[in-house]
C-alpha atoms as a PDB file:
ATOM      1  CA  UNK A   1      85.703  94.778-145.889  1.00  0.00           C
ATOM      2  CA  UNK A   2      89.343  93.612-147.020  1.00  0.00           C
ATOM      3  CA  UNK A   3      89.150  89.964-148.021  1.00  0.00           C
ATOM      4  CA  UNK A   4      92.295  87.748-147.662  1.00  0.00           C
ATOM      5  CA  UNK A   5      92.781  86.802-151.650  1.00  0.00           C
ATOM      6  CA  UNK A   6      93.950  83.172-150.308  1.00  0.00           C
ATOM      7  CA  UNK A   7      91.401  82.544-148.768  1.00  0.00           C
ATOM      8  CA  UNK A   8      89.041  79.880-149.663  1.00  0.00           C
ATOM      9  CA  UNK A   9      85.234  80.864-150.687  1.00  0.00           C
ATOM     10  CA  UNK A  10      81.590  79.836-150.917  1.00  0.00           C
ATOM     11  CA  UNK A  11      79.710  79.213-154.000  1.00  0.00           C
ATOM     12  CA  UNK A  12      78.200  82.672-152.587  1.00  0.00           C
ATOM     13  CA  UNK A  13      81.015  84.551-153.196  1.00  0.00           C
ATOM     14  CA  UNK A  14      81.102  84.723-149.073  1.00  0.00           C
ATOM     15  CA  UNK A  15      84.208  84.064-147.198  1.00  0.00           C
ATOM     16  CA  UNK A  16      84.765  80.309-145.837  1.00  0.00           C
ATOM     17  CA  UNK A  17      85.692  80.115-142.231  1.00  0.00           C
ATOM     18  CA  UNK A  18      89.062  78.318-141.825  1.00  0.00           C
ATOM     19  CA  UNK A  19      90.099  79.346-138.455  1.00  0.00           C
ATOM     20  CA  UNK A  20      87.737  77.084-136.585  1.00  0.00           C
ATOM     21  CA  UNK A  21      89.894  74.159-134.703  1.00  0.00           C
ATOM     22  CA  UNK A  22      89.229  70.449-135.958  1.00  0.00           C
ATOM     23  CA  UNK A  23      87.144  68.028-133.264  1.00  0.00           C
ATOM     24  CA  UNK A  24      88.831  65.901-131.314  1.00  0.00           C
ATOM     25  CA  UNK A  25      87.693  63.413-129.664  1.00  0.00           C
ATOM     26  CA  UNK A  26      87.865  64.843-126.183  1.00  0.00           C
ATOM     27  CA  UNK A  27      88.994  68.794-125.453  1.00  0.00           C
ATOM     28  CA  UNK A  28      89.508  69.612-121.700  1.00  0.00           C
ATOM     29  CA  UNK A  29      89.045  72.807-122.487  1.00  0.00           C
ATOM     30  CA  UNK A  30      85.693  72.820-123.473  1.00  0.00           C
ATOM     31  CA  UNK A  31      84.978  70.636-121.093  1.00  0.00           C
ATOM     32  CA  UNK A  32      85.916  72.909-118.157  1.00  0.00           C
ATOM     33  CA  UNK A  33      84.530  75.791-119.887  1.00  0.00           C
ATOM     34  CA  UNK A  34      81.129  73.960-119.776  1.00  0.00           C
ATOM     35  CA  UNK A  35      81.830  72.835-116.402  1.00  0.00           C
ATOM     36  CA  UNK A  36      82.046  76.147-115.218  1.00  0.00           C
ATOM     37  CA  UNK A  37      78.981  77.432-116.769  1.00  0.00           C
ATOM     38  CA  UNK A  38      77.301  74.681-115.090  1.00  0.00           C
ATOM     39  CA  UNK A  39      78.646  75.492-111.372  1.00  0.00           C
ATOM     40  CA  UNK A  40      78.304  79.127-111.822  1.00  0.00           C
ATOM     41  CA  UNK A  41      74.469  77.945-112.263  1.00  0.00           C
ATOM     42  CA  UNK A  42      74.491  76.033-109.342  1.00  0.00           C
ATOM     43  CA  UNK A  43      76.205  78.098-106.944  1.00  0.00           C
ATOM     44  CA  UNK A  44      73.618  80.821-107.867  1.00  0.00           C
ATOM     45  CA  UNK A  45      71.366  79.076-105.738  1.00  0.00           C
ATOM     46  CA  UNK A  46      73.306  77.447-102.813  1.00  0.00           C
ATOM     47  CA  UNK A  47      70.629  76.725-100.572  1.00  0.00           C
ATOM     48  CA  UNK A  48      70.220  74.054-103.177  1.00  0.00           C
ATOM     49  CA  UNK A  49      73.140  72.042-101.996  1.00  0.00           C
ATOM     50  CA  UNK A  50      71.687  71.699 -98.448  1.00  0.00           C
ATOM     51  CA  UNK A  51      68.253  71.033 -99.461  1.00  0.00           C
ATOM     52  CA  UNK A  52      69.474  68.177-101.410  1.00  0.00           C
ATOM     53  CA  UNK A  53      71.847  67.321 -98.577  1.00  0.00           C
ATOM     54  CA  UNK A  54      69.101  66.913 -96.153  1.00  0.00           C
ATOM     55  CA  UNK A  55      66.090  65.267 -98.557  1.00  0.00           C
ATOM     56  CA  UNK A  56      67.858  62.145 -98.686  1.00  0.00           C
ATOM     57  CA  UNK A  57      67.549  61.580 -94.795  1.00  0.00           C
ATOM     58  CA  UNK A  58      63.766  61.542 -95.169  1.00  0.00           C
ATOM     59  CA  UNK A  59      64.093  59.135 -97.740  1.00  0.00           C
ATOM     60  CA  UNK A  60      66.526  56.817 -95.268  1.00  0.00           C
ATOM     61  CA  UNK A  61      64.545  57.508 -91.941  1.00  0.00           C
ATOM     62  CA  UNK A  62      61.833  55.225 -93.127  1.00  0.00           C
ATOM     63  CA  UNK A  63      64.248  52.614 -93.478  1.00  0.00           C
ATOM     64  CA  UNK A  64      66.551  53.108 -90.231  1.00  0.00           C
ATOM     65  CA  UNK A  65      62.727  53.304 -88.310  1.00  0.00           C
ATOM     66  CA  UNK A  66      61.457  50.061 -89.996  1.00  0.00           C
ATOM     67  CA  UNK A  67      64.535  47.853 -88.956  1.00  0.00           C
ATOM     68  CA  UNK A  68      64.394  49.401 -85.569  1.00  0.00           C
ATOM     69  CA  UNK A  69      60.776  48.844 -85.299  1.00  0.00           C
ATOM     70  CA  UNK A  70      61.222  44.939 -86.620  1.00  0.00           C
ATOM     71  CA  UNK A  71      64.587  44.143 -84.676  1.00  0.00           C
ATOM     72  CA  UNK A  72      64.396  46.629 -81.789  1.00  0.00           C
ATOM     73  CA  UNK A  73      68.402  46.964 -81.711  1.00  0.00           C
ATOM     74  CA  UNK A  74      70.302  48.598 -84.710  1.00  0.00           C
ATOM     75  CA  UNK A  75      70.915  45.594 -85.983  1.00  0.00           C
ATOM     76  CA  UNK A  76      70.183  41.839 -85.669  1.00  0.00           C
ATOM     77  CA  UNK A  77      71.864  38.468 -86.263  1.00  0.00           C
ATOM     78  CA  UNK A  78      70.333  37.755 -89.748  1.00  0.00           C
ATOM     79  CA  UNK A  79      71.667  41.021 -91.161  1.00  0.00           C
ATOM     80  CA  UNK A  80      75.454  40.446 -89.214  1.00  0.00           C
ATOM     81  CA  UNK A  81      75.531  36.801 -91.338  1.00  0.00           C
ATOM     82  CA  UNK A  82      74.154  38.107 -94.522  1.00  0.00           C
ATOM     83  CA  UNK A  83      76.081  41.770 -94.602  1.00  0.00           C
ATOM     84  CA  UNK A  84      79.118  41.409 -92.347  1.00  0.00           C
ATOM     85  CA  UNK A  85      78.090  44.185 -90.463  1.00  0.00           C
ATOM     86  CA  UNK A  86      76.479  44.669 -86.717  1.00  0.00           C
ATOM     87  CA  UNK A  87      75.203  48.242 -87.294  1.00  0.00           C
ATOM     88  CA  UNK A  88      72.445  48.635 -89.538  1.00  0.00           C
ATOM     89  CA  UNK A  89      72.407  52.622 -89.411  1.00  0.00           C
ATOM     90  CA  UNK A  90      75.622  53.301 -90.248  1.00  0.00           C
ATOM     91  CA  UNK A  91      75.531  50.717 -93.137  1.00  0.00           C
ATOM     92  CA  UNK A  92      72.540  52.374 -94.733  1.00  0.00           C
ATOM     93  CA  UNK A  93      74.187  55.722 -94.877  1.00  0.00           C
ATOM     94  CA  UNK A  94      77.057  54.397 -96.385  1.00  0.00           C
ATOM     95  CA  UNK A  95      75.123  53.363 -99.280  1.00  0.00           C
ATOM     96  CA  UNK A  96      73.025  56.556 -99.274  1.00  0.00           C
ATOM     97  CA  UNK A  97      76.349  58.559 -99.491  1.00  0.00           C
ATOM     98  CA  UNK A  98      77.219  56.404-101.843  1.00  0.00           C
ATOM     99  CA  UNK A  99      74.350  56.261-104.266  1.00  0.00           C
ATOM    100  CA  UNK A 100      73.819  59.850-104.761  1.00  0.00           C
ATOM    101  CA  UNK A 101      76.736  59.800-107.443  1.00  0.00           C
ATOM    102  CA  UNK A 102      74.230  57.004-109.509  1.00  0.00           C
ATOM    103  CA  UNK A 103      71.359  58.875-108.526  1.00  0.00           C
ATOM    104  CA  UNK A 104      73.628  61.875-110.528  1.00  0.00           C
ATOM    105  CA  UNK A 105      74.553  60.014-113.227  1.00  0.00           C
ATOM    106  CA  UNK A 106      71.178  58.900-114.258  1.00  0.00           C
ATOM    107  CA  UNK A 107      69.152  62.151-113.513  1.00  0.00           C
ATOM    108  CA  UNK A 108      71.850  65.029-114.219  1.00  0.00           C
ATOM    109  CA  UNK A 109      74.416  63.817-116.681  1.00  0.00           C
ATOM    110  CA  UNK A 110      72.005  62.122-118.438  1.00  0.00           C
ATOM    111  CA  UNK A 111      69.548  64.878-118.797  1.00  0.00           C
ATOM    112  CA  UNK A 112      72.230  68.103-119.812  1.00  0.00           C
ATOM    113  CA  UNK A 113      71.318  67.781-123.277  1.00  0.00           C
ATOM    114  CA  UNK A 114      67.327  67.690-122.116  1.00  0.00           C
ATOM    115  CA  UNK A 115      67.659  70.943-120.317  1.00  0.00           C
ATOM    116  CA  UNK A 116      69.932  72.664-122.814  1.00  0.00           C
ATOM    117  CA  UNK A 117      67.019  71.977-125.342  1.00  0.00           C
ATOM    118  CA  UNK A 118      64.612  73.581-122.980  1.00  0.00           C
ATOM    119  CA  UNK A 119      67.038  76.496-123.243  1.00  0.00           C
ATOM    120  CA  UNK A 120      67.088  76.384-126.699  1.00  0.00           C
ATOM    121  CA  UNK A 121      71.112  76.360-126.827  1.00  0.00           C
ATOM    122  CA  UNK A 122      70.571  72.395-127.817  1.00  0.00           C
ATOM    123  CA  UNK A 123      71.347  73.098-131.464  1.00  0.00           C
ATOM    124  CA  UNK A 124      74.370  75.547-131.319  1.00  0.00           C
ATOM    125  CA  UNK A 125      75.677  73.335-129.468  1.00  0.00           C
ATOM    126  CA  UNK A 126      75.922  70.545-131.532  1.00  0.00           C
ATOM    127  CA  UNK A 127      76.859  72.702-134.708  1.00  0.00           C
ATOM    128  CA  UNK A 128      79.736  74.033-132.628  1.00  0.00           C
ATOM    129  CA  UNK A 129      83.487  72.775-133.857  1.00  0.00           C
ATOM    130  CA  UNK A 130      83.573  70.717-130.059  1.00  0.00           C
ATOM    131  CA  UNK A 131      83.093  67.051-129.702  1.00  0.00           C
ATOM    132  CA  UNK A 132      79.807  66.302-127.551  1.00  0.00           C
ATOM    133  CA  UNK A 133      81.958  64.110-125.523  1.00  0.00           C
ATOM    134  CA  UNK A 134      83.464  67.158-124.191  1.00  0.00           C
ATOM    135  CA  UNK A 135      80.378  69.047-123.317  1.00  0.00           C
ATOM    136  CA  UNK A 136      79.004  65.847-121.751  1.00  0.00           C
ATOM    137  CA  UNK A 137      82.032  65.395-119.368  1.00  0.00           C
ATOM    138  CA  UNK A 138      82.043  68.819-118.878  1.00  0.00           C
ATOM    139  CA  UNK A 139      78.438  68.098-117.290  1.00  0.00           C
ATOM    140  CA  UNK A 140      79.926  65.498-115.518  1.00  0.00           C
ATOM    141  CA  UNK A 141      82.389  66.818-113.930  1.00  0.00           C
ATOM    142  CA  UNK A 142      80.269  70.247-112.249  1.00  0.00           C
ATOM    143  CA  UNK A 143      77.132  67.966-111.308  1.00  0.00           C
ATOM    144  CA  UNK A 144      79.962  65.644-109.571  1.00  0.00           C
ATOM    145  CA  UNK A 145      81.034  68.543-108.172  1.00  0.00           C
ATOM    146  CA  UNK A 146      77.743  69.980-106.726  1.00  0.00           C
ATOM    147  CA  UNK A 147      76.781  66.367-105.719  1.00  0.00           C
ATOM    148  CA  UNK A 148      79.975  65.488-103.488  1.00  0.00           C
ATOM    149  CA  UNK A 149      79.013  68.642-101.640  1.00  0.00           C
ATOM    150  CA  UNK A 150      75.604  67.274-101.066  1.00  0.00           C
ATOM    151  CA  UNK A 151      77.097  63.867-100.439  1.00  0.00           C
ATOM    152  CA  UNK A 152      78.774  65.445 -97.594  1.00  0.00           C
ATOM    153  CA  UNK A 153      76.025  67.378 -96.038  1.00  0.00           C
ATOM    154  CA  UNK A 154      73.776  63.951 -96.033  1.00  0.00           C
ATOM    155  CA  UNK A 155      76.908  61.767 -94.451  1.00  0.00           C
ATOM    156  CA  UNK A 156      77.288  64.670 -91.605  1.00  0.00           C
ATOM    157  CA  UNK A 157      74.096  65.819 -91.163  1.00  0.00           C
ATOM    158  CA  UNK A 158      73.049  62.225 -90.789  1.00  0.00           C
ATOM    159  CA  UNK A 159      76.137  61.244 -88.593  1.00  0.00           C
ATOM    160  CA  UNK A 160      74.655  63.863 -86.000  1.00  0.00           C
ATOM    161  CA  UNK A 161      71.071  62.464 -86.323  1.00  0.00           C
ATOM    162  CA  UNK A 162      71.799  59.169 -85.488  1.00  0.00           C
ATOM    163  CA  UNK A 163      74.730  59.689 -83.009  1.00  0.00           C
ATOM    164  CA  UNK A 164      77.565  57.411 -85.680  1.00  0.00           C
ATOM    165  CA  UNK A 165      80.465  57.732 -86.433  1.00  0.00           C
ATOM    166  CA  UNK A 166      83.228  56.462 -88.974  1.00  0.00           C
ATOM    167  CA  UNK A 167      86.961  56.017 -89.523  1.00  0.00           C
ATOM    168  CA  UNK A 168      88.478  58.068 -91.833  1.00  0.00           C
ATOM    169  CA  UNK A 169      91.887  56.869 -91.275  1.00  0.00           C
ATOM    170  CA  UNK A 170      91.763  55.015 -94.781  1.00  0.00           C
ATOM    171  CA  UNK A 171      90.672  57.917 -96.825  1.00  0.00           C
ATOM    172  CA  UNK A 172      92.999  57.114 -99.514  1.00  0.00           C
ATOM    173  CA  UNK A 173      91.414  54.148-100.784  1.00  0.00           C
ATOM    174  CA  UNK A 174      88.235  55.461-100.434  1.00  0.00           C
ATOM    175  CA  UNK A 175      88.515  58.270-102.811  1.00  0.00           C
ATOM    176  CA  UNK A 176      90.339  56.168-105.175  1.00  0.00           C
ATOM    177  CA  UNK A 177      87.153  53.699-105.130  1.00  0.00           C
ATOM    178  CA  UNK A 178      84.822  56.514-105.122  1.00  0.00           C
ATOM    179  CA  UNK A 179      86.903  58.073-108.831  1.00  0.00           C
ATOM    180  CA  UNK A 180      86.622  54.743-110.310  1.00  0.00           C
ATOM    181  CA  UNK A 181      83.231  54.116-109.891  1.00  0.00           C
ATOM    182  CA  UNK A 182      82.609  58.030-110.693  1.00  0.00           C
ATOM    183  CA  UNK A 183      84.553  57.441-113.937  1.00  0.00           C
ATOM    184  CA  UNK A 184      82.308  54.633-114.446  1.00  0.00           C
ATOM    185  CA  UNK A 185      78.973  56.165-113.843  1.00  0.00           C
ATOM    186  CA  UNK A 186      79.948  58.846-116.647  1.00  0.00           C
ATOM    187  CA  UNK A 187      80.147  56.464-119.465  1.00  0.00           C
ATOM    188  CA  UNK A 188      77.175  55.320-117.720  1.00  0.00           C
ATOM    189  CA  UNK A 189      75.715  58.863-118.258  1.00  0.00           C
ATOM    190  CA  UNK A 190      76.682  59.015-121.634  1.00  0.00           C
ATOM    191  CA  UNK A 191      74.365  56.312-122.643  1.00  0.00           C
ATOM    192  CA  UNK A 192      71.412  57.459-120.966  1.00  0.00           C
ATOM    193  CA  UNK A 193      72.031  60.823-122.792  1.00  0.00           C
ATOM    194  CA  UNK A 194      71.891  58.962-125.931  1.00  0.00           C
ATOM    195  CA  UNK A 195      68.606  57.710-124.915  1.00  0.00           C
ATOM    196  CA  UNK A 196      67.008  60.986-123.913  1.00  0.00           C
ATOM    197  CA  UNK A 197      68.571  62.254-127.853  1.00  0.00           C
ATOM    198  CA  UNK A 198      66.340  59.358-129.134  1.00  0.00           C
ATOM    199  CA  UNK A 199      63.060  59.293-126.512  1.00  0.00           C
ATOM    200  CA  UNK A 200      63.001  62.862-125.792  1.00  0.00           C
ATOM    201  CA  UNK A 201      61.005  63.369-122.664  1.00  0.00           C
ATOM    202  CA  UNK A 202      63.149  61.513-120.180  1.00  0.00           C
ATOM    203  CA  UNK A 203      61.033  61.344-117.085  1.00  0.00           C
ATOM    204  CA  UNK A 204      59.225  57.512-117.703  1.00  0.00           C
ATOM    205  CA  UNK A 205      62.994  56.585-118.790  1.00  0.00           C
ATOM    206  CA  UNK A 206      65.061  58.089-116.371  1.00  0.00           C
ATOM    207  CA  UNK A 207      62.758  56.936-113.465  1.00  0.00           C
ATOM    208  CA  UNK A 208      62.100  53.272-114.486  1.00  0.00           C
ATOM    209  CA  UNK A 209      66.497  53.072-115.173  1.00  0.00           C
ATOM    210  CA  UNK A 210      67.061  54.872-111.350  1.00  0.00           C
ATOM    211  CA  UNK A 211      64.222  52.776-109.653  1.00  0.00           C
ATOM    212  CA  UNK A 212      66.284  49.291-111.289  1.00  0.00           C
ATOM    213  CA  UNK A 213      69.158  50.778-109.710  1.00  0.00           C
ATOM    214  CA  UNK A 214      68.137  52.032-106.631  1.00  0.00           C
ATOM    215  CA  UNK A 215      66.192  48.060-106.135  1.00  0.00           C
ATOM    216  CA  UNK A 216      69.483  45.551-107.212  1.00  0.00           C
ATOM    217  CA  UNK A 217      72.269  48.611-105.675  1.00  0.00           C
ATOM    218  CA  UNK A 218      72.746  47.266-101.903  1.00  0.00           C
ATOM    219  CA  UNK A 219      71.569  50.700-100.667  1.00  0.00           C
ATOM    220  CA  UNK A 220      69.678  49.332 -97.368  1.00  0.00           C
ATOM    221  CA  UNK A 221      70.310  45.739 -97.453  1.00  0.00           C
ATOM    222  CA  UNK A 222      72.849  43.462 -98.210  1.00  0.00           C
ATOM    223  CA  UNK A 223      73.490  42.509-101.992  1.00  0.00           C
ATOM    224  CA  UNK A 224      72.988  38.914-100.642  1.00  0.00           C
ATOM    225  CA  UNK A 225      69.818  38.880-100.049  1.00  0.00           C
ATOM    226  CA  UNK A 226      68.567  39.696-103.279  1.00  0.00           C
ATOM    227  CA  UNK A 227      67.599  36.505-105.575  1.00  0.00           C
ATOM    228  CA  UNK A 228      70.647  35.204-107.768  1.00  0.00           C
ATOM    229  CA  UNK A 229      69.590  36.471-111.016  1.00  0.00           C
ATOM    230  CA  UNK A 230      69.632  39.756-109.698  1.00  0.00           C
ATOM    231  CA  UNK A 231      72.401  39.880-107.499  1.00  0.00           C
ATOM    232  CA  UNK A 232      74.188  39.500-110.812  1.00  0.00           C
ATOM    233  CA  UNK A 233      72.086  42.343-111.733  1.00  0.00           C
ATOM    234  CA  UNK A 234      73.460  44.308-108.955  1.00  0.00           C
ATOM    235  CA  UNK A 235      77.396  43.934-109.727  1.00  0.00           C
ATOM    236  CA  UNK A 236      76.836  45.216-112.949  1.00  0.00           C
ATOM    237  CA  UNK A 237      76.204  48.378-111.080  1.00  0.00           C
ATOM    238  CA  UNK A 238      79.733  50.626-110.164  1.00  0.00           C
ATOM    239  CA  UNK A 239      78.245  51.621-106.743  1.00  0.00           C
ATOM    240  CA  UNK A 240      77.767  47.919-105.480  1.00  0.00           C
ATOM    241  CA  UNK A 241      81.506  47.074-104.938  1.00  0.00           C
ATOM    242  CA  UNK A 242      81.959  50.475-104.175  1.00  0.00           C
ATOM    243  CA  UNK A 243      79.669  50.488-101.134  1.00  0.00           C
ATOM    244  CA  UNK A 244      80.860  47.187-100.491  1.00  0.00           C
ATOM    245  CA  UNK A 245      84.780  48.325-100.004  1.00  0.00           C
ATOM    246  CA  UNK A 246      83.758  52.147 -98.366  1.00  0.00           C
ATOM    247  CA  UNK A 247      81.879  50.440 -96.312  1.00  0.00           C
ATOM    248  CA  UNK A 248      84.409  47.985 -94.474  1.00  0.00           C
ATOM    249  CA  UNK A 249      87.074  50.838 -94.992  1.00  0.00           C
ATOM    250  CA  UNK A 250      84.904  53.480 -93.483  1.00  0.00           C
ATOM    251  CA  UNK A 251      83.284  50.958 -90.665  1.00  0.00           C
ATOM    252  CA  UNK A 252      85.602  48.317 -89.967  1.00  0.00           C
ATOM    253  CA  UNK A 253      88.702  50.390 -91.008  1.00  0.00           C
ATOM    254  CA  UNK A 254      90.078  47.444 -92.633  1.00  0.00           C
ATOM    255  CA  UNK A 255      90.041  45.725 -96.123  1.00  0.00           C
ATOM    256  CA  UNK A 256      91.882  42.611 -97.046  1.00  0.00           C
ATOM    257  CA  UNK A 257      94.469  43.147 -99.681  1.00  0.00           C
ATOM    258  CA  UNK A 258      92.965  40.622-102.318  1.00  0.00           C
ATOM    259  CA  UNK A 259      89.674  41.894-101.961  1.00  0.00           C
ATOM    260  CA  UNK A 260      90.836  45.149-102.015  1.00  0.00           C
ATOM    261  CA  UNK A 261      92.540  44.625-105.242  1.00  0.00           C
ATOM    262  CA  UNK A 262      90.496  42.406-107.024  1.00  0.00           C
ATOM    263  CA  UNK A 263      87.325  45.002-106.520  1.00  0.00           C
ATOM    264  CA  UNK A 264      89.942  48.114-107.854  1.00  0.00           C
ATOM    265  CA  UNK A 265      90.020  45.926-110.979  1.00  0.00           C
ATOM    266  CA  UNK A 266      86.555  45.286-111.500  1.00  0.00           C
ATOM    267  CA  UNK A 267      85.962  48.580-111.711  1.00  0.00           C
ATOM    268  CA  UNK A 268      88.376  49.130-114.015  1.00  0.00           C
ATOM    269  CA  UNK A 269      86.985  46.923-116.015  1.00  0.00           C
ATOM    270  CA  UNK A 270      83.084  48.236-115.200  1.00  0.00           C
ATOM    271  CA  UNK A 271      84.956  51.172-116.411  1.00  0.00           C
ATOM    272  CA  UNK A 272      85.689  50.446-119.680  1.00  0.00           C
ATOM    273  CA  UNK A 273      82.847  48.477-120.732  1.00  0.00           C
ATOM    274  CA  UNK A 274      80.790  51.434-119.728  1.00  0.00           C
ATOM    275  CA  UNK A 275      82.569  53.892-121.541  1.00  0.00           C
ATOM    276  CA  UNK A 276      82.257  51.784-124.392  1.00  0.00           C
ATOM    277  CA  UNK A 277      79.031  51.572-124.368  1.00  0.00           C
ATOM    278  CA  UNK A 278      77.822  54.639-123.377  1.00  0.00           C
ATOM    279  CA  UNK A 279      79.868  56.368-125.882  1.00  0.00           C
ATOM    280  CA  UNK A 280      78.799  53.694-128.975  1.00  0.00           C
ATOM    281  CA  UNK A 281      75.014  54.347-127.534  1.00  0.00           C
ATOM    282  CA  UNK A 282      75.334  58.242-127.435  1.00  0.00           C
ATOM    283  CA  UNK A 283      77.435  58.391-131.051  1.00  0.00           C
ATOM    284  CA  UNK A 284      74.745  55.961-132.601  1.00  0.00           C
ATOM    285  CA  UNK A 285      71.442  58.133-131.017  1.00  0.00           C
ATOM    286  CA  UNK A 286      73.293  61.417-132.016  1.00  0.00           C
ATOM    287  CA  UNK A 287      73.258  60.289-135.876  1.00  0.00           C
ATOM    288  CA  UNK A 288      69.714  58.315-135.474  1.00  0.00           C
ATOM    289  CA  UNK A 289      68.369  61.999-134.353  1.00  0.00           C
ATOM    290  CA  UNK A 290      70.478  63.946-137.140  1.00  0.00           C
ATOM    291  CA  UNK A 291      69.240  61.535-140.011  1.00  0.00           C
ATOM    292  CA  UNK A 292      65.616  62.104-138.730  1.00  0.00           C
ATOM    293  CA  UNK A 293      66.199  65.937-138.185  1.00  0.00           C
ATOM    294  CA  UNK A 294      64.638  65.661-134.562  1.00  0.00           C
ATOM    295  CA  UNK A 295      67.143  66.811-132.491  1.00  0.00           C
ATOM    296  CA  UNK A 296      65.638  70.152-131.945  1.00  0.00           C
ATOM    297  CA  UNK A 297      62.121  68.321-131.320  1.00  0.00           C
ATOM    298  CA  UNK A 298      60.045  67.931-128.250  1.00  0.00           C
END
């Protein structure tokens, strides 16, 4: 085979690849590349998207049944002064609509790497000349995908359930909440990837981080009736203010400009600091497993 004379060679005598692109930090195409692989995985199995459109409502009935049981009415005084809000059905699917994106976060983006190892593509995948930041938001971006489309299957399914309704004449503001905290949850992602890198079998992990979550995220009650310490806890979470703004934009209809405002740049802010994190976390488990030669390891 003709050999280029310029071209640079191994102490082999074999030829030295130079056409392969330098890493960058983040390369969209790779990313949708992966993101497609992902969907087209998905899709194959699209009864998949209703199953896990409909689960959720057996996990909120025993909720919606235990207020009604305690209260008798769909909602009682108590819960109006501490949440704001007279309805306690349509507030509890709110947050379930809502926490299915940290519910995605923690157990899909978090786990790609886990399941790629399974596959055994793990290690060609990390020799390959693409940053891991782009595979990772790659994952992001199709298990986002595949759980909005859930997301909406559990808010309509559940809307005809329970006979409620919403306003969707601020939809806007909603989906510009929703991408923040979304953007959020990925650098969120990224650091629980690091973790799973490092720890390996992610069930105990992944678990003990969702069920923290799922207990200090206002989900079925109001953040202010959780103690102090963890009500601090709880804002530390994306999907707190963001059920707390859906919810009077989707409910009410209405959101006061401040608060409005003010919430858009705590998130912004939750943003950051979890981008910053995640993606120290991730960079510092991807050279703790390299140094130790276990990333292939079970």
């Amino acid at each position: 085979m003709h050999q280029d004379a310029a071209s640079p060679t191994t102490e082999g005598g074999q030829r030295e690849r130079t056409d392969i692109p330098p890493r960058v930090l983040l390369d969209w195409r790779a990313a949708r590349i992966f993101a497609e692989k992902n969907l087209m995985i998905s899709l194959r199995y699209p009864a998949n998207i209703i199953v896990w459109g409909v689960v959720p409502i057996l996990w909120l009935a025993p909720y919606v049944l235990m207020m009604t049981a305690l209260s008798g009415s769909a909602g009682t005084i108590r819960f109006q002064e501490l949440s704001g809000f007279d309805d306690f059905v349509k507030f509890a699917i709110v947050g379930w609509f809502v926490y299915q994106y940290v519910d995605n976060a923690i157990w899909s983006i978090g786990n790609n790497f886990r399941w790629e190892q399974f596959s055994g593509t793990l290690e060609p995948l990390f020799v390959a000349p693409v940053s891991r930041v782009s595979i990772l938001l790659g994952a992001a971006i199709s298990d986002t995908v595949f759980t909005t489309l859930s997301a909406v299957v559990l808010l309509g399914t559940s809307c005809v359930l329970f006979g409620v309704s919403y306003s969707f004449v601020m939809v806007a503001p909603v989906i510009l909440t929703l991408l923040l905290m979304l953007f959020a949850l990925f650098g969120f992602g990224f650091m629980v990837a690091g973790l799973i890198l490092v720890f390996k079998d992610p069930s105990v992990l992944t678990q003990l981080v969702d069920t923290v979550a799922f207990t200090v995220t206002p989900v079925n009650y109001p953040v202010q009736a959780l103690p102090p310490y963890a009500r601090f806890l709880a804002y530390l979470v994306p999907a707190t203010i963001a059920m707390e703004v859906i919810r009077h934009l989707l409910i009410d209809a209405y959101i006061e400009m401040s608060v409005f405002l003010t919430s858009i740049m705590f998130l912004l802010l939750l943003l950051v600091g979890f981008w910053v994190v995640g993606l120290a976390a991730f960079r510092y488990a991807e050279r703790w497993t390299k140094e130790r030669g276990s990333m292939g390891g079970f």
